[in-house]
Structure formats: C-alpha cells, structure tokens
Protein backbone atom coordinates (compact mmCIF):
# COMPACT_ATOMS: atom_id res chain seq x y z
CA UNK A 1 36.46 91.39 84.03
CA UNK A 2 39.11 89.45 86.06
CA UNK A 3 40.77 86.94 84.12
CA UNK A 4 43.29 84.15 85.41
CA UNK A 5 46.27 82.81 83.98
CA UNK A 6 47.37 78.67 83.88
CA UNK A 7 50.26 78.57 81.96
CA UNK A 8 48.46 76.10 79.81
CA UNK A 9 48.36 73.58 81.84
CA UNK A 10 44.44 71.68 82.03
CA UNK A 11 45.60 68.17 83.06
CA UNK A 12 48.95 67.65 84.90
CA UNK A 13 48.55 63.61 84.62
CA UNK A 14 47.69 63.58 81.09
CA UNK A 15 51.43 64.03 79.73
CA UNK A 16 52.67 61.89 83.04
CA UNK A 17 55.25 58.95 81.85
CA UNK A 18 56.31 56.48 84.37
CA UNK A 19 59.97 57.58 86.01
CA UNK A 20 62.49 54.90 85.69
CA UNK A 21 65.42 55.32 88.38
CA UNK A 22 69.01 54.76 86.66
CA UNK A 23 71.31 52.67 87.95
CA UNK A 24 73.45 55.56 89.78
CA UNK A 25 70.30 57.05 91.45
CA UNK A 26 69.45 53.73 93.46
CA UNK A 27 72.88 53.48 94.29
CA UNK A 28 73.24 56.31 95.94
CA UNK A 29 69.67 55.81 97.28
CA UNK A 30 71.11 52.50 98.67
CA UNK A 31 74.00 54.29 100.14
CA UNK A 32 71.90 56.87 102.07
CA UNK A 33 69.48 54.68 103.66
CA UNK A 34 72.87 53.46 104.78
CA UNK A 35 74.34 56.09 105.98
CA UNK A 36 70.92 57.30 107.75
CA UNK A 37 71.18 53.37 109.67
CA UNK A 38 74.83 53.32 110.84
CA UNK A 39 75.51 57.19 111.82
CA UNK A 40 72.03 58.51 112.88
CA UNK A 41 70.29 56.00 113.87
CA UNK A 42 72.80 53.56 115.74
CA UNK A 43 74.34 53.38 119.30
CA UNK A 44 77.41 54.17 117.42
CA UNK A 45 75.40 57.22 116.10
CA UNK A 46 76.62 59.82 118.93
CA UNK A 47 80.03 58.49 118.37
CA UNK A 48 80.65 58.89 114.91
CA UNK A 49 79.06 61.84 114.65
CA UNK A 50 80.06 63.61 117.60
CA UNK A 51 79.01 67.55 117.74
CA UNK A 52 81.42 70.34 116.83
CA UNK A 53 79.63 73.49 118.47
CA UNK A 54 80.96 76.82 117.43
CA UNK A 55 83.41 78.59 120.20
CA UNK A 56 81.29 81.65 121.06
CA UNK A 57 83.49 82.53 124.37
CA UNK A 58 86.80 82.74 122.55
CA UNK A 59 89.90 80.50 124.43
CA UNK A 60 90.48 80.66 128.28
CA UNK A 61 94.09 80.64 129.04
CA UNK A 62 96.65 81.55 131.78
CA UNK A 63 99.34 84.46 130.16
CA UNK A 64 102.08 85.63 131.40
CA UNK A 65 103.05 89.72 131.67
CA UNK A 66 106.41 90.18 129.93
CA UNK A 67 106.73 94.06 130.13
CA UNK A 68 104.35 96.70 131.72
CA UNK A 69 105.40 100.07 130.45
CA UNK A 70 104.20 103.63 130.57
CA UNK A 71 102.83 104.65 127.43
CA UNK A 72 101.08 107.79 128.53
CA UNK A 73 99.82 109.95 131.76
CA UNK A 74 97.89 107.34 133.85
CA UNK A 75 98.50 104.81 131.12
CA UNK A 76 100.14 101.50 131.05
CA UNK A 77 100.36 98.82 128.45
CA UNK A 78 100.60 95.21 129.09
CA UNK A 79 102.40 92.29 126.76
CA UNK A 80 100.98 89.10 127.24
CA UNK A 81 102.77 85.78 126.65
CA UNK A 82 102.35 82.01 126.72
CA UNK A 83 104.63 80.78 129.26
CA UNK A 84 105.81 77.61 127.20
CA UNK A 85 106.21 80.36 124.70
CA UNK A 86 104.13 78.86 122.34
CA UNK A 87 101.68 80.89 119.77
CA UNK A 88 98.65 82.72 120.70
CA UNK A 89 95.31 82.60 119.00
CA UNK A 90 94.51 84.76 116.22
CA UNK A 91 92.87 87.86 116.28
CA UNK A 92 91.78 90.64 113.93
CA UNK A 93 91.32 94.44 114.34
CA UNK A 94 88.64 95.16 116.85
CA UNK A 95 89.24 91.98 119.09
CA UNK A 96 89.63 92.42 123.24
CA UNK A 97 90.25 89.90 125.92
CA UNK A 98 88.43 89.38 129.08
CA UNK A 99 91.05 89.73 131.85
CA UNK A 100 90.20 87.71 134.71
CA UNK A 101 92.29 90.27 137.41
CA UNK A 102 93.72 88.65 141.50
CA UNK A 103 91.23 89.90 143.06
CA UNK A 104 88.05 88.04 140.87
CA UNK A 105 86.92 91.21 139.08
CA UNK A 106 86.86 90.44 135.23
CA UNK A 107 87.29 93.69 132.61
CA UNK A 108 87.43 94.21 129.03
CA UNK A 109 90.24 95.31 127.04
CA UNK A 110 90.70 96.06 123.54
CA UNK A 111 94.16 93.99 121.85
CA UNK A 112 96.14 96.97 120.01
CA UNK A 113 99.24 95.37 119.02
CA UNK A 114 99.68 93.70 115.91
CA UNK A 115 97.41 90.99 114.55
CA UNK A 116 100.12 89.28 112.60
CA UNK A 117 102.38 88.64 115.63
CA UNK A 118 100.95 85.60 117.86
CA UNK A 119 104.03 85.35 120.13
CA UNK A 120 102.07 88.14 122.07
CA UNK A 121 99.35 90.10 123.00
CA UNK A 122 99.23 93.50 124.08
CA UNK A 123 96.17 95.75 126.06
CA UNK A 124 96.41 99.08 127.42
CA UNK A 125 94.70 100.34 130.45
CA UNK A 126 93.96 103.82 131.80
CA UNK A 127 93.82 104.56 135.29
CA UNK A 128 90.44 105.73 136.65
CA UNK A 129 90.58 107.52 139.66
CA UNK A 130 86.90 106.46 141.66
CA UNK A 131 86.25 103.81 138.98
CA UNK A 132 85.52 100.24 140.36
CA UNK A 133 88.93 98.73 140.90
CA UNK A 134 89.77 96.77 137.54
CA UNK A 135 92.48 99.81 136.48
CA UNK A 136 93.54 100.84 139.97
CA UNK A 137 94.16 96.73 140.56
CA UNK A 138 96.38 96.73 137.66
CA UNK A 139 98.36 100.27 137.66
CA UNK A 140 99.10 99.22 141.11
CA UNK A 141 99.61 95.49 141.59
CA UNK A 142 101.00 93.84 138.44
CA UNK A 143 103.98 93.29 137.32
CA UNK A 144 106.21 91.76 134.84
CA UNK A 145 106.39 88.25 135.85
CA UNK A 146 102.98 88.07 137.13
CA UNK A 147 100.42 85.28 135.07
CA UNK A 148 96.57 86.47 134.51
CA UNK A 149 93.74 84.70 133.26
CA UNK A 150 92.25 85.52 129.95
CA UNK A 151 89.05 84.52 127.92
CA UNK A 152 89.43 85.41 124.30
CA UNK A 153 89.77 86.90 121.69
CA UNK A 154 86.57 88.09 120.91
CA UNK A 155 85.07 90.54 118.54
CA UNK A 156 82.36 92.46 119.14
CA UNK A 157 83.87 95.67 116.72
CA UNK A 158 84.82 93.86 113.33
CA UNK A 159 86.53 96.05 110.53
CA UNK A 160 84.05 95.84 107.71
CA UNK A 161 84.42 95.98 104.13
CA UNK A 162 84.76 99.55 102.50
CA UNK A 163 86.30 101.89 99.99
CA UNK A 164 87.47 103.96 102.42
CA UNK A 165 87.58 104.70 106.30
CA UNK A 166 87.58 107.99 108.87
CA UNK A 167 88.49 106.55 112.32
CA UNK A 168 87.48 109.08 115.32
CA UNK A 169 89.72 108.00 118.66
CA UNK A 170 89.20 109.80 122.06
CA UNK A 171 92.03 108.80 124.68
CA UNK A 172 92.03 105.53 125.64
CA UNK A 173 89.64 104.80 122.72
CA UNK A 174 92.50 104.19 120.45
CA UNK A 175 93.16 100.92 121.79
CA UNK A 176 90.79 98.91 119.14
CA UNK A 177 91.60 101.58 116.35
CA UNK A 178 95.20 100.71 116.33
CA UNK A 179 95.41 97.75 115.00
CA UNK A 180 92.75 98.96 112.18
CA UNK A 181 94.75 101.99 111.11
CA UNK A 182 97.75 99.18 110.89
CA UNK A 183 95.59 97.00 108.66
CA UNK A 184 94.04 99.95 106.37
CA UNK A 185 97.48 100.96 105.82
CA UNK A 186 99.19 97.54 105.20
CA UNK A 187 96.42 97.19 102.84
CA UNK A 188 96.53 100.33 100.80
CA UNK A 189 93.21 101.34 101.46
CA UNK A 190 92.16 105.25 101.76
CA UNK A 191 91.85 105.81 105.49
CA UNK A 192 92.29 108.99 107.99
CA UNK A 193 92.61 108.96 111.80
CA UNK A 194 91.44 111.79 114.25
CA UNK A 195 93.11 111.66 117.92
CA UNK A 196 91.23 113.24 120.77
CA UNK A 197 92.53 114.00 124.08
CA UNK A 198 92.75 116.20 126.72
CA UNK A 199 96.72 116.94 126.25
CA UNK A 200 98.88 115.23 123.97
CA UNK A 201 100.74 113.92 127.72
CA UNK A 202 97.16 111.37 128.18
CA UNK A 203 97.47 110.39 124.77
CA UNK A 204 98.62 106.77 124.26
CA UNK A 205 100.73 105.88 121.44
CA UNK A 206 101.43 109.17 119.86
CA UNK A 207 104.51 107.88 118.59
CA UNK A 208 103.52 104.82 116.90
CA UNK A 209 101.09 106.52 114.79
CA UNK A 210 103.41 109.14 114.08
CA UNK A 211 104.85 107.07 111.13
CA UNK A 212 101.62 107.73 109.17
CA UNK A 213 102.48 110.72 107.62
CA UNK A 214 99.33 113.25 106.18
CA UNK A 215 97.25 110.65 107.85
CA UNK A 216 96.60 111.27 111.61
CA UNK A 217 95.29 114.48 112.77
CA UNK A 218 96.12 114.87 116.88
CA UNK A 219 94.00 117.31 118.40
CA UNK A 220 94.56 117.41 122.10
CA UNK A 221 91.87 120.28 123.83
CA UNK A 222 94.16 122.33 125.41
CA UNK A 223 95.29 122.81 121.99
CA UNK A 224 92.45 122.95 119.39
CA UNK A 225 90.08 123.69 122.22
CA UNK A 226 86.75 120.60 122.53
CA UNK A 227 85.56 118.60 119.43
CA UNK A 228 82.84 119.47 117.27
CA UNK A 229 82.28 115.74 115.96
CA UNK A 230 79.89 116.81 113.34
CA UNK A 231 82.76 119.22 111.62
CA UNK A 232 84.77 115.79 111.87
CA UNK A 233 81.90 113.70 110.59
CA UNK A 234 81.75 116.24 107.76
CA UNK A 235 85.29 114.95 106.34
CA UNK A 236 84.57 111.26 105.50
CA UNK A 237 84.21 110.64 102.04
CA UNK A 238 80.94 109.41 100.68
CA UNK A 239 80.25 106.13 101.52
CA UNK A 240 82.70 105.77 104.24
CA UNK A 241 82.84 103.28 107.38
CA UNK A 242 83.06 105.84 110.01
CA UNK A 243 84.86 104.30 113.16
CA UNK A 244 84.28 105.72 116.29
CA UNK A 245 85.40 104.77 120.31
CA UNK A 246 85.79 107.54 123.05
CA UNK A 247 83.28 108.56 125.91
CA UNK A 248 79.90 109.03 125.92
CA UNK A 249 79.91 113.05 124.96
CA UNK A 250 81.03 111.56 121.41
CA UNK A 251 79.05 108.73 120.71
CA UNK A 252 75.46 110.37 120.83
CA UNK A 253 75.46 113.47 118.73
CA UNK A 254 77.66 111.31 115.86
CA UNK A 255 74.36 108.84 115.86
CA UNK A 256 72.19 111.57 115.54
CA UNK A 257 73.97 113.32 112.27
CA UNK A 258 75.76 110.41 110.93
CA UNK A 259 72.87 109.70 108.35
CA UNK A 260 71.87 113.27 107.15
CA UNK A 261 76.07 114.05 106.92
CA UNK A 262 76.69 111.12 105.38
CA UNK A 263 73.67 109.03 103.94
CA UNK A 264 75.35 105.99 102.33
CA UNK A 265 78.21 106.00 104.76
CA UNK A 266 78.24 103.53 107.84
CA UNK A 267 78.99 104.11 111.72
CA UNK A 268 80.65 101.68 113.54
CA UNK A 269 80.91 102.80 117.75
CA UNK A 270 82.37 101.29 120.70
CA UNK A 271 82.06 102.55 123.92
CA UNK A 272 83.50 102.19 127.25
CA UNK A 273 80.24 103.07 129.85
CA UNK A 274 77.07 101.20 130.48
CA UNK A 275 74.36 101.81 128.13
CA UNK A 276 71.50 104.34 129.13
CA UNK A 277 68.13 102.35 130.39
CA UNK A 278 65.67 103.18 127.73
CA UNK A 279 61.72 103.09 128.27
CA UNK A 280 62.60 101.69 131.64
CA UNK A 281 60.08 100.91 134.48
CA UNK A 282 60.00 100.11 138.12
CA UNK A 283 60.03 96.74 138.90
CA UNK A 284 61.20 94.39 142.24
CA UNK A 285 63.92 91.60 142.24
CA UNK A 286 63.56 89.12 144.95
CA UNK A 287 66.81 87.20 145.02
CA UNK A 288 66.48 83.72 146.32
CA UNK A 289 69.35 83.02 148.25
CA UNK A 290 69.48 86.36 150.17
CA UNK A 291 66.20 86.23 151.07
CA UNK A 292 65.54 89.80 150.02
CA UNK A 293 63.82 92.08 147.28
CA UNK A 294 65.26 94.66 145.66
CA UNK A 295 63.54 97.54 144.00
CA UNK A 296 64.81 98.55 140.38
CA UNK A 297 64.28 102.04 139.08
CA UNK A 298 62.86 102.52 135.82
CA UNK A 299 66.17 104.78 134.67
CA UNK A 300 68.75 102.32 136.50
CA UNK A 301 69.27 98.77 135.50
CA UNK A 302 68.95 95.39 137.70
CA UNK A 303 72.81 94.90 138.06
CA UNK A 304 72.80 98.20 140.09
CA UNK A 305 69.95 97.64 141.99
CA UNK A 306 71.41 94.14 143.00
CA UNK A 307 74.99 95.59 143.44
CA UNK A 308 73.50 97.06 146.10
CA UNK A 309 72.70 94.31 148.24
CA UNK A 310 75.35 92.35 146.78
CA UNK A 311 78.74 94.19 146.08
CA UNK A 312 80.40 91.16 144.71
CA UNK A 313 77.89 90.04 142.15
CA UNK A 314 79.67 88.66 138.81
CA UNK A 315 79.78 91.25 136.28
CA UNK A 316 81.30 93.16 133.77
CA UNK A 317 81.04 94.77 129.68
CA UNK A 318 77.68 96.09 131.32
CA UNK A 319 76.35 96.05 127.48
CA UNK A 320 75.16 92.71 127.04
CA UNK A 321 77.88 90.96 125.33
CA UNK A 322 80.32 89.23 127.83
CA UNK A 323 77.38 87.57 129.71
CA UNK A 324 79.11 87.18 132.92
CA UNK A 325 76.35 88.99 134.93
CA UNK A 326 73.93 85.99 133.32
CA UNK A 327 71.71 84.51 136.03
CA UNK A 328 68.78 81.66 136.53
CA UNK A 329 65.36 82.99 136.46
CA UNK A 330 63.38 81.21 138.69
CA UNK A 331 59.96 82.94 138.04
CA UNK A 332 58.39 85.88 136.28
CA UNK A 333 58.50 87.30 132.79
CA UNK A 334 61.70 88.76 131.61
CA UNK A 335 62.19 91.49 128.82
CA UNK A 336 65.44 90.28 127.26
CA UNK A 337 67.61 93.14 125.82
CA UNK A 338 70.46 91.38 125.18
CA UNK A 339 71.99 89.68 121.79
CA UNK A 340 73.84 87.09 123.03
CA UNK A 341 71.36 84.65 124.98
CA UNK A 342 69.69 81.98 122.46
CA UNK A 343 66.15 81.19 122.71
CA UNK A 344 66.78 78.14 124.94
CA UNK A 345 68.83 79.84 127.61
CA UNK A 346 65.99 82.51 127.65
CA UNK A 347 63.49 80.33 128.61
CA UNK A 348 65.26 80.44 132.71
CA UNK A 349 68.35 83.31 132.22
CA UNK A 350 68.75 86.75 131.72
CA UNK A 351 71.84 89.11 131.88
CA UNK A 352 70.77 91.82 134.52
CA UNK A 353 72.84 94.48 133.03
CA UNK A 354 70.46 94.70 130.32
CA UNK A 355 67.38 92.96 130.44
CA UNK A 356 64.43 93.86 132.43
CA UNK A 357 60.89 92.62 134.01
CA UNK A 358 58.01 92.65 131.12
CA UNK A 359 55.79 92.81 134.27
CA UNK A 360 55.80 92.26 137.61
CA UNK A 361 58.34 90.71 140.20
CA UNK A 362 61.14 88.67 138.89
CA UNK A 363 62.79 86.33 141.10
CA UNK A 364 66.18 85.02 140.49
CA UNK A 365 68.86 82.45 142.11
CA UNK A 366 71.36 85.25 143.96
C-alpha cells in the first residue's frame, strides 16, 4: 500500500494572520519603485546606467621592439615596450598576444617573461622553414626600433589550482611554461619540469631555467634518444596538474593514458597545429562576393578549402579561439564547433576553421 506524506499540513489558510509591513520595509519598497522610475525606466535610464561589457579580446595596442636577441638555433625573442614608456597590462602564466605582423598576417604567441614586470613584454618565435610566413616575416624583417600591433593578453591556458605540478615542454613549447615554472617556484609549490628537444642548441632558454636546481630534467634526442611520454606521465604525483605544450606526436598518446596513469590527476595541453577534423563530411561553400563554390572535404576544414580560392582570407589560432577567421552566414545550417561565438552571433557567423555545414550548402559573405 502506497502511502503519502503532508508534513501535517490539511489547511494552509487556517493558521494565516494578516502581514503587517514595518516601517523599514515600505521604505525601502518606496525607494525601489524609485529607483525602478528614474534609472530603468527614464530617458535618463541609458545614461545612468550605461553598460560595462566584459573585455573578451584583451587590449589592442601599438608596442615597440626594444631588443631582438638569439636565444636558441632558429630562435629569437622579442621585448615589447610602450613607447611613452608607460605600464603594460597584466598578465598571468599561460597568457599570449595576438601580433598583428607588416605584412597583415596576425599569429599567436605565448608571453614568457615575467608576469610581475609590466614595463615589458616578451614572446619568442621559432623559425619555420615552409610554414606560412608569420616566423620567416619576423626572423627576417624586424628589428629593434620597429612598433607592432598587438591584441591582448589573453588566456586560453590558465595555471589552475593544485598540490602539485609536472610540466612536459617540447622546443618552442616552453614559451607558456616559463612563466608557470617562475610562479610554482616563487610560490613554494611542489613542481618538476621536463625539456624536450631535438639538441640542447634548439632549445630556448636553457639557461634561465638552469637556476632551478633538482627541478628541470633536459632531455634533448640526440642525447636520451625520442620521448616515451607515458614513462614521463608515470612521474607526476597523484593528483597532479599535468602541463603539457609541444607538437602533435606528444599531445595524443598523453590524452589517451593520462586517466588510467593518473586517475585523479588533471591534463592541461596547448598546442601549436590546427586541430584534426573529426566526423567530418563533404560539404560546398559558395562565397558571395567571389562568385564561386568551393568544395570542403570531410577530413579538411572550410578555412582550407577557402584558402584556396582566397590566399589572403583573415585567419589565424586555427582552433577556434582568436575568431579572426569569423565570417557572416548568409544562408544554410551551420554546425558550430567553436567556444567562443555566443548564441546571438551564431544565429548569422561561424569561424571556418572549425565549424562546419549540418547539411547542405552554406553560403557566406567572402
């Protein structure tokens, strides 16, 4: 037999008692309907209350480049400066800067100096021989003296909270894991860094770290021969943010162990390559202005499609966070893989590095 339960209550108005407002309470009822009058609904309304949207792009500003120096084979860093001299906008560990380069390409690079000093910035950039440009453009063209543009800083690779920390570099990658390894270390906290690299000659800023004694293992592969990331995996404690940036060849086999290795342990990656196209199909882009359609494999993404009938087109992260490559959708249905567009600007945008076609054509304004 089912039976129910009423907490004894059989007649919520027979115990009712008439509610008798004090003297405070219909003041301050007074004083909202007020409020409500003069700052919502008034013309002065949009004046006095005037919006204060958060800053999701960071700060655009013009920088100047006091020093480029060689750190490393086919390395250079760069210190930025205000040229008033003033200070620069915080940061924390993990932060980059869009650089907006002469010739209109815009890149990505981590900050790896130290967060505490705002009179500067620093990035470091490796040379990529049959890359796109971005590195060639500023191995070969800049110099001290010379202003850039910048957009940030941004973070996209926050240090998170944790009792202790392995941080897993390869080359270049140990741009953003500077500046943690700094902060761990100011802070007392139980960290370790592994270096990878091809020779200890392409590996930037082996002599910074090596003040942290017992605490960075360097093992270049013409000396300890290629990593096995799951033997490095193996040596973060229990529990332990795991902090990973390097190519590709690193990046997938530590998701695939990370959880059996380590189960309550978290794994934090940033990488420098487009991301795969997963469960990808063919689809056509017909781009408005050109007056031509593009076909888009189902294992490439629309940027590279389009890139092919228009070199120039406005891009760069390729992962879906900058949104420079963002463009008007002017009909079809679009499969939105990004995490940066809100609901509104999905309704007629997508970022074509990412997102796809949920069916059919898609037509856009390039």
């Amino acid at each position: 037999m089912m039976t129910t339960h009423s907490d004894g209550i059989d007649d919520p108005a027979s115990d009712r008692t008439e509610f008798e407002p004090t003297r405070a309470l219909r003041l301050a009822a007074q004083a909202t309907v007020a409020y409500r009058h003069v700052f919502a609904a008034s013309r002065a309304a949009s004046w006095l209350s005037r919006p204060n949207p958060v800053r999701n792009n960071g700060f655009g500003m013009t920088l100047t480049i006091d020093e480029v120096r060689q750190e490393a084979e086919d390395v250079v860093s760069l210190t930025l400066t205000s040229p008033d001299g003033g200070t620069l906008p915080s940061w924390i560990p993990g932060a980059h800067l869009d650089v907006f380069l002469p010739s209109g390409r815009q890149r990505q690079y981590s900050l790896c100096g130290d967060p505490d000093d705002l009179s500067s910035y620093r990035i470091a950039v490796r040379r990529i021989n049959g890359g796109l440009g971005g590195s060639k453009e500023i191995h070969e063209t800049l110099e001290a003296g010379d202003r850039v543009r910048i957009r940030g800083p941004r973070n996209a690779f926050p240090l998170v909270t944790a009792d202790s920390y392995l941080f897993i570099a390869g080359g270049i990658g140990i741009t953003p894991i500077l500046p943690m390894v700094r902060k761990c270390h100011e802070r007392g906290q139980s960290w370790r860094l592994v270096y990878l690299g091809r020779s200890r000659t392409t590996m930037p800023f082996l002599d910074e770290l090596a003040r942290y004694t017992g605490r960075v293992e360097v093992r270049p592969d013409d000396e300890s021969g290629p990593p096995d990331i799951t033997e490095i995996l193996t040596t973060a404690e229990p529990g332990a943010a795991v902090y990973l940036c390097g190519p590709t060849p690193l990046m997938t086999p530590a998701r695939g162990v990370m959880h059996t290795l380590n189960p309550t342990g978290s794994l934090h990656t940033e990488r420098f390559s487009a991301l795969p196209v997963v469960d990808g199909h063919r689809f056509d882009v017909r781009l408005a202005k050109q007056g031509t359609t593009v076909s888009v494999a189902e294992d490439e993404t629309a940027l590279t499609a389009i890139r092919r009938e228009i070199p120039g087109v406005a891009y760069s992260c390729q992962q879906g966070f900058c949104g420079t490559c963002r463009v008007r959708v002017l009909a079809g249905d679009v499969e939105h893989r990004d995490r940066i567009l809100t609901d509104a600007e999905r309704q007629d945008s997508m970022l074509i590095c990412l997102s796809r076609s949920a069916g059919g054509p898609l037509v856009i304004d390039l």
